[in-house]
PDB file of N, CA and C in Angstrom:
ATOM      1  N   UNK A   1       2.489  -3.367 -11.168  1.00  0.00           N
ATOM      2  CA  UNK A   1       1.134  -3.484 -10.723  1.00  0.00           C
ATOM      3  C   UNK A   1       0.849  -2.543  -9.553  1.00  0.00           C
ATOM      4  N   UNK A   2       2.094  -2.448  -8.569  1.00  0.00           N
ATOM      5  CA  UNK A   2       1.723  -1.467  -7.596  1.00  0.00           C
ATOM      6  C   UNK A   2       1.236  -0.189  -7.801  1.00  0.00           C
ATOM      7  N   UNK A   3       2.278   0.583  -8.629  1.00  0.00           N
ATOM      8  CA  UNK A   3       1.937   1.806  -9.959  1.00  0.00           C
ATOM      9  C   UNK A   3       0.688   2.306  -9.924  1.00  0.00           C
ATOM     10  N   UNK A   4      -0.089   0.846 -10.608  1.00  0.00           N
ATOM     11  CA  UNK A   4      -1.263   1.024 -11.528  1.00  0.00           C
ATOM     12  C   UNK A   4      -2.566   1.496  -9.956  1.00  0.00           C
ATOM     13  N   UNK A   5      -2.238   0.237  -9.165  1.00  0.00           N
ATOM     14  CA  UNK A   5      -2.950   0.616  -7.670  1.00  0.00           C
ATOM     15  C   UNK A   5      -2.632   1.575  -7.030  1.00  0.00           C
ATOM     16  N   UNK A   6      -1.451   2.660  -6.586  1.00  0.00           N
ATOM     17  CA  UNK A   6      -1.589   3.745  -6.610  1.00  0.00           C
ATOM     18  C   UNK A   6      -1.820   4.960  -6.876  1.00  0.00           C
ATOM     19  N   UNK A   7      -2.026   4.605  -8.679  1.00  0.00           N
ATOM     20  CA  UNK A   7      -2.773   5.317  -9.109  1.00  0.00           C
ATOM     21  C   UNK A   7      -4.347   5.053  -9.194  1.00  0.00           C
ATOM     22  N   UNK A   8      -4.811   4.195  -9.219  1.00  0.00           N
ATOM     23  CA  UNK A   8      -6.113   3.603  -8.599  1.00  0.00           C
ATOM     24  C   UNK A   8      -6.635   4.559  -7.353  1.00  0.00           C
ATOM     25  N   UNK A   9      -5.876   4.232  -6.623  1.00  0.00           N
ATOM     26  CA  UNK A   9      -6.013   4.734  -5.086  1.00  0.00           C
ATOM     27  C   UNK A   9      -6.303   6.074  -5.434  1.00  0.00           C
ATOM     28  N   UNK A  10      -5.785   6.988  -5.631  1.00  0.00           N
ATOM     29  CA  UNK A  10      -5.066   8.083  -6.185  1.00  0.00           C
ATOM     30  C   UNK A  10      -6.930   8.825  -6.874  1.00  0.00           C
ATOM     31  N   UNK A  11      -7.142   8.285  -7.544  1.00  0.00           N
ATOM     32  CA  UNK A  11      -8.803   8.281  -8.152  1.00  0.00           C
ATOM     33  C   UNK A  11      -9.833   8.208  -7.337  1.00  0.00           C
ATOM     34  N   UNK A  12      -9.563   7.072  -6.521  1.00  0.00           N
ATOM     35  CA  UNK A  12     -10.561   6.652  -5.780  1.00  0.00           C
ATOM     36  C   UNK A  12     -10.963   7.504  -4.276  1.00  0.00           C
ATOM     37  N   UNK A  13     -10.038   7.303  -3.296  1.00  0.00           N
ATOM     38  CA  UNK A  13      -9.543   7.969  -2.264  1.00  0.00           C
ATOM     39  C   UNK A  13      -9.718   9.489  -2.078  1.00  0.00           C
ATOM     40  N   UNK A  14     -10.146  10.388  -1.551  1.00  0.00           N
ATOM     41  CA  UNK A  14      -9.782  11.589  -1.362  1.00  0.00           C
ATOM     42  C   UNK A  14      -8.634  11.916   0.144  1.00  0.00           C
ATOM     43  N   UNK A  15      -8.232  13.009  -0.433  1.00  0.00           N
ATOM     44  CA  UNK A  15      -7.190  12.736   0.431  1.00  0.00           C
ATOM     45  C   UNK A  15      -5.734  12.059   0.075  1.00  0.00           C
ATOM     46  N   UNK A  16      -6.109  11.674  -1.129  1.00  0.00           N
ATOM     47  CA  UNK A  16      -4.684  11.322  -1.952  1.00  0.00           C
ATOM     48  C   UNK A  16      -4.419  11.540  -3.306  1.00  0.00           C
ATOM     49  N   UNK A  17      -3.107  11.953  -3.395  1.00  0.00           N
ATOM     50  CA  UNK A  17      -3.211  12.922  -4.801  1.00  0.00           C
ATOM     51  C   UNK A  17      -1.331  12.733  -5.215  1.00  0.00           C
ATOM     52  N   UNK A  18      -1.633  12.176  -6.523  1.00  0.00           N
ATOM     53  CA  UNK A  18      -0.451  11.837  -7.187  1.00  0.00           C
ATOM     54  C   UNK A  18      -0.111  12.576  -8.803  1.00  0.00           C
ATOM     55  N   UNK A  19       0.905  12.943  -8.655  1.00  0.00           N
ATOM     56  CA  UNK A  19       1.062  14.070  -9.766  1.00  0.00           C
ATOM     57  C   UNK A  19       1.356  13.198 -10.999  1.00  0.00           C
ATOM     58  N   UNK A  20       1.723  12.184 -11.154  1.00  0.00           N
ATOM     59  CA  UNK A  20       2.389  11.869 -12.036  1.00  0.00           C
ATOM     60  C   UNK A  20       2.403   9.938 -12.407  1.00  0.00           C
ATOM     61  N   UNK A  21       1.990   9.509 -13.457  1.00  0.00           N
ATOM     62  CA  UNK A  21       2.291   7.816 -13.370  1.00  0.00           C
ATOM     63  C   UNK A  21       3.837   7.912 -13.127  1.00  0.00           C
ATOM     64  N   UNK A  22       5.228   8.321 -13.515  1.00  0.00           N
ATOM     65  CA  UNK A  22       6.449   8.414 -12.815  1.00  0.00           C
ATOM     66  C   UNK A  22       6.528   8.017 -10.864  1.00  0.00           C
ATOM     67  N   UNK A  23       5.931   9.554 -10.965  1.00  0.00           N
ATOM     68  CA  UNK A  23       5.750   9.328  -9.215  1.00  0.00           C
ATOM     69  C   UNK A  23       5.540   8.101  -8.638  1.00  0.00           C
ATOM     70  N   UNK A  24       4.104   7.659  -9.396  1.00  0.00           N
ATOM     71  CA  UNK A  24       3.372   6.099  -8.939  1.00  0.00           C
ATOM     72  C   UNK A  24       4.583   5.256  -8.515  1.00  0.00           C
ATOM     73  N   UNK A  25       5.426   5.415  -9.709  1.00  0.00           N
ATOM     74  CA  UNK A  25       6.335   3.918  -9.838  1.00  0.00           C
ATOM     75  C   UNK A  25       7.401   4.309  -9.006  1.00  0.00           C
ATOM     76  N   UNK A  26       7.928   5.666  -8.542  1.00  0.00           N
ATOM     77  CA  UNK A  26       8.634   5.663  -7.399  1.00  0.00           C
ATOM     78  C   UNK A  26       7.876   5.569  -6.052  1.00  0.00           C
ATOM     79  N   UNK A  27       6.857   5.665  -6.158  1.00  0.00           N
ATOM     80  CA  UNK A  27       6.159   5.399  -4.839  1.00  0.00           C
ATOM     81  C   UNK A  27       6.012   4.110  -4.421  1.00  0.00           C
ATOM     82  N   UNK A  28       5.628   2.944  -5.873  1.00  0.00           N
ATOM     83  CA  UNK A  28       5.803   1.493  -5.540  1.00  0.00           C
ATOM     84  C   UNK A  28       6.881   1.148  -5.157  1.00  0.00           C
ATOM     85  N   UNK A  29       8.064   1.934  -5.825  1.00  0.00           N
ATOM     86  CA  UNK A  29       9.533   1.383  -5.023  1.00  0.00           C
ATOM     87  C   UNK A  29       9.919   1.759  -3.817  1.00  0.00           C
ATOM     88  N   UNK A  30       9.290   2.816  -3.527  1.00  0.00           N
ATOM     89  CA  UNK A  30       9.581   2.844  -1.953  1.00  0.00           C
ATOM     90  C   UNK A  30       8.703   2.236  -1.157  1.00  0.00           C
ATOM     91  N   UNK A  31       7.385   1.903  -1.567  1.00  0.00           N
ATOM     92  CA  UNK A  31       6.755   1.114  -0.804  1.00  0.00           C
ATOM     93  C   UNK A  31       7.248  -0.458  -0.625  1.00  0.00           C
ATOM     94  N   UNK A  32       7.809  -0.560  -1.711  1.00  0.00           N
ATOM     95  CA  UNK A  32       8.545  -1.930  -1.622  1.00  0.00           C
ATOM     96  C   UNK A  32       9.682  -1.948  -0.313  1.00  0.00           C
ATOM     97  N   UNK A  33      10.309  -0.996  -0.833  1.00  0.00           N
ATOM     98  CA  UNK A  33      11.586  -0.819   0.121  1.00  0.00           C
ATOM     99  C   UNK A  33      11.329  -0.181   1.310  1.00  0.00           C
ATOM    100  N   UNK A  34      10.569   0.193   2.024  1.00  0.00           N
ATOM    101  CA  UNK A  34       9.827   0.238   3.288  1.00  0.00           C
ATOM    102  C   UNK A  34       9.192  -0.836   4.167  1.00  0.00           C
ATOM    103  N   UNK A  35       8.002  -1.829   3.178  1.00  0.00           N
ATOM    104  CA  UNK A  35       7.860  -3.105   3.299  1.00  0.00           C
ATOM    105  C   UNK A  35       9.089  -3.798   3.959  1.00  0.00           C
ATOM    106  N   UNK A  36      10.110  -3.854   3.339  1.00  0.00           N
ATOM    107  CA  UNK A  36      11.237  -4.802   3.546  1.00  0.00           C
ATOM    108  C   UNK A  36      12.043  -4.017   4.973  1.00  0.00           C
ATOM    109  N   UNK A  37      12.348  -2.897   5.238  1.00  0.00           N
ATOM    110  CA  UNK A  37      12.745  -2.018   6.322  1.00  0.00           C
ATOM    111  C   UNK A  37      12.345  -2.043   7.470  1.00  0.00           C
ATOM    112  N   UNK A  38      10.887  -1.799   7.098  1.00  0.00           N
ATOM    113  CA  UNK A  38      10.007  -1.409   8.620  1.00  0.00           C
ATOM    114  C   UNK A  38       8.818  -2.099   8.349  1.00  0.00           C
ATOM    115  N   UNK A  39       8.002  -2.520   7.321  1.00  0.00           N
ATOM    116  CA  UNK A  39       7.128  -3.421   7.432  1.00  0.00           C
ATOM    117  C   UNK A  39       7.006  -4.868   7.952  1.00  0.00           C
ATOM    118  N   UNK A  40       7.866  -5.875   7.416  1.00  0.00           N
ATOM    119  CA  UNK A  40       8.354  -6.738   7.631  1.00  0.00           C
ATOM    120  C   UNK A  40       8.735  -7.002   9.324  1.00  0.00           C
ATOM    121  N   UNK A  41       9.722  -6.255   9.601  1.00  0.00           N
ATOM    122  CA  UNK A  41      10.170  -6.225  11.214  1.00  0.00           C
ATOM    123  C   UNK A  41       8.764  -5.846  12.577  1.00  0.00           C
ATOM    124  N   UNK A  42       8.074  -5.018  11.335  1.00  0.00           N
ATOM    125  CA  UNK A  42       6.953  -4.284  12.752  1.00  0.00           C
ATOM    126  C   UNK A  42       5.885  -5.180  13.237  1.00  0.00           C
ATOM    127  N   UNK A  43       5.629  -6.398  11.613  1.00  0.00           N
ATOM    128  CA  UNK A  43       4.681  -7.343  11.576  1.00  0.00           C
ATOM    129  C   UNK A  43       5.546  -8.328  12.130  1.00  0.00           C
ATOM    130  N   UNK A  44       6.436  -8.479  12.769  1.00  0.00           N
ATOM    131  CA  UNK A  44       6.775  -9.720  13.299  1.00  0.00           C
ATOM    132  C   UNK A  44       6.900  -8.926  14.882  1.00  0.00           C
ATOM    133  N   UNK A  45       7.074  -8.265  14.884  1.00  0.00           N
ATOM    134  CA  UNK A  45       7.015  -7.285  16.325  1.00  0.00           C
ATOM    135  C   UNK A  45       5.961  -7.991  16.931  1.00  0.00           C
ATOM    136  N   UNK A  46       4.818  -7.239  16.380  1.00  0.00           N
ATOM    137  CA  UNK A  46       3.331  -6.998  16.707  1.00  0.00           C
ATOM    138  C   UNK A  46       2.729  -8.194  16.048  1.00  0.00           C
ATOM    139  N   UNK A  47       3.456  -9.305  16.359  1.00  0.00           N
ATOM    140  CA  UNK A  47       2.592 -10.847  15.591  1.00  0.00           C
ATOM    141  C   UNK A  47       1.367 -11.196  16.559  1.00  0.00           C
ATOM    142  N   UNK A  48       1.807 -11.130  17.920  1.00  0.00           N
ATOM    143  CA  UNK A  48       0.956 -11.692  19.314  1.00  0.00           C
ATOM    144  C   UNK A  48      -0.477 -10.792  18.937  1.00  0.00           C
ATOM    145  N   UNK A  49      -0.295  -9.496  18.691  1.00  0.00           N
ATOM    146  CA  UNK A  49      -1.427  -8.815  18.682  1.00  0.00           C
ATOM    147  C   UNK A  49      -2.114  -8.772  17.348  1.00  0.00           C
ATOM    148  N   UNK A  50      -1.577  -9.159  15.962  1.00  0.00           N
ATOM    149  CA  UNK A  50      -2.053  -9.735  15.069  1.00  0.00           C
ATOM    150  C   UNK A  50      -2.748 -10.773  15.324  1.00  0.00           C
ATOM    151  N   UNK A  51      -2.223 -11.727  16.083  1.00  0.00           N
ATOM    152  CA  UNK A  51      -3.243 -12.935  16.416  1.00  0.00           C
ATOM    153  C   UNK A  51      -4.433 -12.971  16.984  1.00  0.00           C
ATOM    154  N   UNK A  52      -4.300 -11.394  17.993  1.00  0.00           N
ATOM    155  CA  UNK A  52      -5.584 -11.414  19.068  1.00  0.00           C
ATOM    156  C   UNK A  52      -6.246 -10.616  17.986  1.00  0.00           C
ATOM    157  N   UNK A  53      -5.975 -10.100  17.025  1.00  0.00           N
ATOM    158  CA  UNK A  53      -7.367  -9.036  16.153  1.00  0.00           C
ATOM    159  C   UNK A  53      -7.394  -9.925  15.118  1.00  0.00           C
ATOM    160  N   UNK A  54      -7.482 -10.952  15.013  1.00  0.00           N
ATOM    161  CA  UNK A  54      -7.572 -12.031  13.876  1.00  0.00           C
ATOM    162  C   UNK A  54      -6.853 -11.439  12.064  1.00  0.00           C
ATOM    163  N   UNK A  55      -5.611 -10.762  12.882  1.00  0.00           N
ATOM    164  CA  UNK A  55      -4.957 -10.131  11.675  1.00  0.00           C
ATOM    165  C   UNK A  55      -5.530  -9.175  11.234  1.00  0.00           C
ATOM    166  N   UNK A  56      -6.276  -8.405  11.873  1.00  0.00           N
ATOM    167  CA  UNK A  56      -7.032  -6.836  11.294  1.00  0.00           C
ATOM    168  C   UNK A  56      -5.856  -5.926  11.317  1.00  0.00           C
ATOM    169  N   UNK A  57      -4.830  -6.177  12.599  1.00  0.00           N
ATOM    170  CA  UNK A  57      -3.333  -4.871  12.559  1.00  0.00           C
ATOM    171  C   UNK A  57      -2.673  -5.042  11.789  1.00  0.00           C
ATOM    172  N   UNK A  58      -2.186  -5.998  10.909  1.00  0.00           N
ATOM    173  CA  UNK A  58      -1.870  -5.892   9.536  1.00  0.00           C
ATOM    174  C   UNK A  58      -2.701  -5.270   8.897  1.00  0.00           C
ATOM    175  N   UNK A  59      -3.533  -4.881   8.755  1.00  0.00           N
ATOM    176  CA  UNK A  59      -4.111  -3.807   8.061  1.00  0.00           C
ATOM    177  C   UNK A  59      -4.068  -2.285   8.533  1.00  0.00           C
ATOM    178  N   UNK A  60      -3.179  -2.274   9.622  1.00  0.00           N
ATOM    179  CA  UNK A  60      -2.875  -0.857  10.057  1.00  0.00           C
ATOM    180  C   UNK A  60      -1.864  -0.511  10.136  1.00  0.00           C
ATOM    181  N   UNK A  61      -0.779  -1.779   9.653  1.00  0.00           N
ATOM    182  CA  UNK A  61       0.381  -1.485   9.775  1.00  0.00           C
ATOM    183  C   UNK A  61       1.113  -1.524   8.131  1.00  0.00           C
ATOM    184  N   UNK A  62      -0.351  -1.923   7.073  1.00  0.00           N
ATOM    185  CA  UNK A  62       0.484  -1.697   5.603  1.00  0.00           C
ATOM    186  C   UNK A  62      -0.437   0.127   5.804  1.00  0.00           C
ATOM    187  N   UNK A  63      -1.387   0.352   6.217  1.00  0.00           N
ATOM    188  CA  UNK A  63      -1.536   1.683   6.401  1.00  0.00           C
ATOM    189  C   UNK A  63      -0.699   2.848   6.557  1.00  0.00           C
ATOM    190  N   UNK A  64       0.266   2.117   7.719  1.00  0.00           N
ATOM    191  CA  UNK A  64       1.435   3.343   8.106  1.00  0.00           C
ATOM    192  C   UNK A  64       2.579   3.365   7.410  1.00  0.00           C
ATOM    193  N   UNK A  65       2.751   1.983   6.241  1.00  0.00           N
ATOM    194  CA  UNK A  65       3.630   1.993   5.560  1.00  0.00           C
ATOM    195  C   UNK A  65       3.439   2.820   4.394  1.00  0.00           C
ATOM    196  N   UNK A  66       1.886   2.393   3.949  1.00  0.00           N
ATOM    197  CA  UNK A  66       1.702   3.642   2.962  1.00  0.00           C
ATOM    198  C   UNK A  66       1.344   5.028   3.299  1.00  0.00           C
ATOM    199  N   UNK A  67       1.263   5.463   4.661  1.00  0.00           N
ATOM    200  CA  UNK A  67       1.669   7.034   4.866  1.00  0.00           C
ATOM    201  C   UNK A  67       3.224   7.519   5.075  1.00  0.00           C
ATOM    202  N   UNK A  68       3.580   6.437   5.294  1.00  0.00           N
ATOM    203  CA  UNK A  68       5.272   6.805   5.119  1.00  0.00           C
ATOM    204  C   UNK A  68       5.882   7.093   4.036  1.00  0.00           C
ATOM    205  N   UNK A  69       5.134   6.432   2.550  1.00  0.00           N
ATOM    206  CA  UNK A  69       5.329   6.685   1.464  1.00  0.00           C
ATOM    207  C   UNK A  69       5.279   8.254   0.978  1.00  0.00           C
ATOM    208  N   UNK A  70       4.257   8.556   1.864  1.00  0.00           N
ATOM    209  CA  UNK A  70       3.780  10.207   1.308  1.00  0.00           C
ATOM    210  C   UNK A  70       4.995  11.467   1.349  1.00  0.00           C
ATOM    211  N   UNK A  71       5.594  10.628   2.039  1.00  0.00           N
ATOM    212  CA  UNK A  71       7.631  11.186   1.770  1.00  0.00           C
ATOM    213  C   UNK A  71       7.929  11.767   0.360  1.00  0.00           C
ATOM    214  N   UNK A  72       7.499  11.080  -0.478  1.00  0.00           N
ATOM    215  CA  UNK A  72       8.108  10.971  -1.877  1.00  0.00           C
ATOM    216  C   UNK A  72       7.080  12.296  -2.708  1.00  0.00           C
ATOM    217  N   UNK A  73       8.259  13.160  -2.971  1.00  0.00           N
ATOM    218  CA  UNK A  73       7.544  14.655  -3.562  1.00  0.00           C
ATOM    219  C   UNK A  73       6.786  13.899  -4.854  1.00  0.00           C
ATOM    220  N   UNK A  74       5.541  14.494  -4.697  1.00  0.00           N
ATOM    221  CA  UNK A  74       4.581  14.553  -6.088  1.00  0.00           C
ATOM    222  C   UNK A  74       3.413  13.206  -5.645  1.00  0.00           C
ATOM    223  N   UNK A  75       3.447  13.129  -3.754  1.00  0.00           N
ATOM    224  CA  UNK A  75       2.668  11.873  -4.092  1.00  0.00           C
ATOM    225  C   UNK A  75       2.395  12.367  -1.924  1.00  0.00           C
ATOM    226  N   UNK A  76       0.817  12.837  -1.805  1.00  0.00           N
ATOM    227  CA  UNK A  76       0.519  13.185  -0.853  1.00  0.00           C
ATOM    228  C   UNK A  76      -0.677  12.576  -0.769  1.00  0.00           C
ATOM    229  N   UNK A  77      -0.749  11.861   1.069  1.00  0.00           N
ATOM    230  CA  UNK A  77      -1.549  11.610   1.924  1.00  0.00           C
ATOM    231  C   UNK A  77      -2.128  11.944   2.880  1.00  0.00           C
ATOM    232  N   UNK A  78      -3.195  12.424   2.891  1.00  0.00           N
ATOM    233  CA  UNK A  78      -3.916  13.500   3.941  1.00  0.00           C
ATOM    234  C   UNK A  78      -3.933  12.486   5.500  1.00  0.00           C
ATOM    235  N   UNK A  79      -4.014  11.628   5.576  1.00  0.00           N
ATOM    236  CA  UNK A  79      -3.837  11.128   6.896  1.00  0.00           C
ATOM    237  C   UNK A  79      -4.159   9.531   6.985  1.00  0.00           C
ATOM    238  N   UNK A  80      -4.459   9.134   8.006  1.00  0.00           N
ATOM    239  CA  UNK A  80      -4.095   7.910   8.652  1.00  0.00           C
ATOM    240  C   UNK A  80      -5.350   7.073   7.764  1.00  0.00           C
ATOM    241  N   UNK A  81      -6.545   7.669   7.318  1.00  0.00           N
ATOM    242  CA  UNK A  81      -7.946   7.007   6.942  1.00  0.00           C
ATOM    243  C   UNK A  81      -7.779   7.183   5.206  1.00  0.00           C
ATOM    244  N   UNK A  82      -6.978   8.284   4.660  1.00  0.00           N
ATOM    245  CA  UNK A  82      -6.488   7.605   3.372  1.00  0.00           C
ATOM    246  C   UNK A  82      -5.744   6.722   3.181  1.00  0.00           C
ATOM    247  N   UNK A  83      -4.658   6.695   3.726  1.00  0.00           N
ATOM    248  CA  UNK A  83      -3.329   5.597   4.131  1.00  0.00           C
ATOM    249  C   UNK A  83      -4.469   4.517   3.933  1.00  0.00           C
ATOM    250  N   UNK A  84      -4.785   4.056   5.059  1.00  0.00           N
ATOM    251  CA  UNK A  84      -5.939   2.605   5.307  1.00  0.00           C
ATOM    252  C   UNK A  84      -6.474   2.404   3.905  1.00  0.00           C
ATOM    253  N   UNK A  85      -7.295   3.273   3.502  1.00  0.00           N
ATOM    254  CA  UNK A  85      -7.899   3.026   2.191  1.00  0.00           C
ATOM    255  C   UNK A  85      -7.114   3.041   1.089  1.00  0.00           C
ATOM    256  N   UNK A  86      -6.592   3.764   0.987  1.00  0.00           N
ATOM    257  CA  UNK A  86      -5.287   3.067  -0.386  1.00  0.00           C
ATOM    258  C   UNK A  86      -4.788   2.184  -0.298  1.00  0.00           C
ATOM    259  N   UNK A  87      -4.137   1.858   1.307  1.00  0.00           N
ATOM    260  CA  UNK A  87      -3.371   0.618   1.098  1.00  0.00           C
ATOM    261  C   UNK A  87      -4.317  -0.621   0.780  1.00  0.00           C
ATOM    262  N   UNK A  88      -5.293  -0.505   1.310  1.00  0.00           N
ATOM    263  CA  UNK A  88      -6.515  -1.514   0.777  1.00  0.00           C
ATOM    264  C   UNK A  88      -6.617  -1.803  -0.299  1.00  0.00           C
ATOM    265  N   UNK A  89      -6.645  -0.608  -1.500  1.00  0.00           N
ATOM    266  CA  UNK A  89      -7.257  -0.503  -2.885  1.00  0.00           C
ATOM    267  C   UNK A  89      -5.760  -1.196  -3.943  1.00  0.00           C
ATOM    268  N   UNK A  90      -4.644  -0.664  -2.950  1.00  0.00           N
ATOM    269  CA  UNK A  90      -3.401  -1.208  -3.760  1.00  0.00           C
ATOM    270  C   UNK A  90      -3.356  -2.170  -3.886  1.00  0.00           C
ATOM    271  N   UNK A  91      -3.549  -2.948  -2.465  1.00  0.00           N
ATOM    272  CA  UNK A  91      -3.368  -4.394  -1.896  1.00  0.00           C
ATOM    273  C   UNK A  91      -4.158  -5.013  -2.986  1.00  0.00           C
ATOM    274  N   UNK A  92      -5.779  -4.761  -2.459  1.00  0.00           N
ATOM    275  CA  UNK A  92      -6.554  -5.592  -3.294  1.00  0.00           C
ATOM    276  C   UNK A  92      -6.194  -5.630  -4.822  1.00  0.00           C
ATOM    277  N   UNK A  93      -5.943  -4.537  -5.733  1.00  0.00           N
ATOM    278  CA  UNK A  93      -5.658  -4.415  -7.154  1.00  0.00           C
ATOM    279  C   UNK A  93      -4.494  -5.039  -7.619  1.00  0.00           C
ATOM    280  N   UNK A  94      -3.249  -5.182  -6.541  1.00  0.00           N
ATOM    281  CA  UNK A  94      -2.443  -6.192  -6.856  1.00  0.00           C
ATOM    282  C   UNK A  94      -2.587  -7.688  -6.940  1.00  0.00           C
ATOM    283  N   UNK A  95      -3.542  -8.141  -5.848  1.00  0.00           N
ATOM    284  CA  UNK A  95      -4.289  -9.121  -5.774  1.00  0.00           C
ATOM    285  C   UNK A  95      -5.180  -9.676  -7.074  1.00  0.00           C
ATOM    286  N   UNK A  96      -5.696  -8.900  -7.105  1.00  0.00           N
ATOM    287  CA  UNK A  96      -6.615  -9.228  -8.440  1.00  0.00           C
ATOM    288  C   UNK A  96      -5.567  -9.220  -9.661  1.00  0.00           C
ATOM    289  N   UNK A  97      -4.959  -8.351  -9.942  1.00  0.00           N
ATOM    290  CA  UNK A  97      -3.598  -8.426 -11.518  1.00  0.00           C
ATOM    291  C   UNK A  97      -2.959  -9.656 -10.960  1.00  0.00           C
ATOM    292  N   UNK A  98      -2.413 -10.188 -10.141  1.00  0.00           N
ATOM    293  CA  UNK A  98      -1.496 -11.423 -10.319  1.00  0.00           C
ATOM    294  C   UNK A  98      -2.732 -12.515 -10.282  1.00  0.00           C
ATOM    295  N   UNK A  99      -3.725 -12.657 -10.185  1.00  0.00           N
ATOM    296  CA  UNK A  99      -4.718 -13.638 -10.213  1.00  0.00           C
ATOM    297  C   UNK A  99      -5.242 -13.543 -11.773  1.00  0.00           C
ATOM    298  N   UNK A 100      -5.418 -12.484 -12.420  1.00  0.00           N
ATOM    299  CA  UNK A 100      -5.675 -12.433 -13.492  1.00  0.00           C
ATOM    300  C   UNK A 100      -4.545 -12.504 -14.823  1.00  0.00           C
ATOM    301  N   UNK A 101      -2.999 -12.909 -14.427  1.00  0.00           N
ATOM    302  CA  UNK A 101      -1.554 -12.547 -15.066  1.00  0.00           C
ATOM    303  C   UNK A 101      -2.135 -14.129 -14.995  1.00  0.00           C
ATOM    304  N   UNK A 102      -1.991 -14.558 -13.636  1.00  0.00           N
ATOM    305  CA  UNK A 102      -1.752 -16.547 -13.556  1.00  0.00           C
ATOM    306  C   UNK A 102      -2.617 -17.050 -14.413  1.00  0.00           C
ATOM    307  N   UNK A 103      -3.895 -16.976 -14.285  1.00  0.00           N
ATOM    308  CA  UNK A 103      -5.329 -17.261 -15.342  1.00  0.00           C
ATOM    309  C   UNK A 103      -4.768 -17.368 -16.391  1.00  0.00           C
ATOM    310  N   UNK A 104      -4.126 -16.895 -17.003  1.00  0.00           N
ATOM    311  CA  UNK A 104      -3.937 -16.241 -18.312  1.00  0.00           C
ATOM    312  C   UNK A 104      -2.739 -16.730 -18.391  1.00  0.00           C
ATOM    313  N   UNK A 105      -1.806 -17.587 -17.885  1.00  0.00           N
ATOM    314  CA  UNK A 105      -0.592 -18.329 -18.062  1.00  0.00           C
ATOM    315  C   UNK A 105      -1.195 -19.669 -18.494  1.00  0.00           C
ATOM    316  N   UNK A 106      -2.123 -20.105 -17.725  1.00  0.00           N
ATOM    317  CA  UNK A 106      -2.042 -21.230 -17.558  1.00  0.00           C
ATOM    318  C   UNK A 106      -2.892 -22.040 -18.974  1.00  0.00           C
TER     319      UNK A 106
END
């Protein structure tokens, strides 16, 4: 599902540009495995100040996770205001596919 939202992003976004559905799915895996590295640790860092922006810096800190992604050849981010907006468009599109996978289980 991440994949599909980075390639989403990827459409939507200027400023971000992905060569390949391949790429996508190495880009979800490193976004995964970044998440778990440096996402995870930075959001428990910076919890106090999550609390005072009513959790808006979690939204700047899956930002910098997805410009960290832009590491991965065949998959470029022009800066800090695409980052924000993709990670948004990923977030949300993952959001919506597992809400629409569960629907559809039940």
């Amino acid at each position: 599902m991440t994949a599909f939202g980075v390639m989403l992003a990827a459409q939507i976004v200027p400023g971000i540009e992905v060569k390949s559905f391949w790429v996508a799915l190495v880009v979800a895996l490193v976004l995964g495995v970044l998440n778990v590295l440096f996402g995870w640790p930075v959001k428990i860092l910076t919890f106090p100040l999550s609390v005072l922006t009513l959790g808006l810096f979690l939204l700047v800190v899956n930002a910098w996770v997805f410009w960290m992604a832009g590491l991965v050849k065949g998959f470029y981010v022009a800066g800090f205001w695409p980052a924000f907006l993709g990670s948004l468009i990923v977030t949300l599109f993952s959001l919506l596919a597992k809400r629409l996978i569960l629907a559809n289980q039940k």
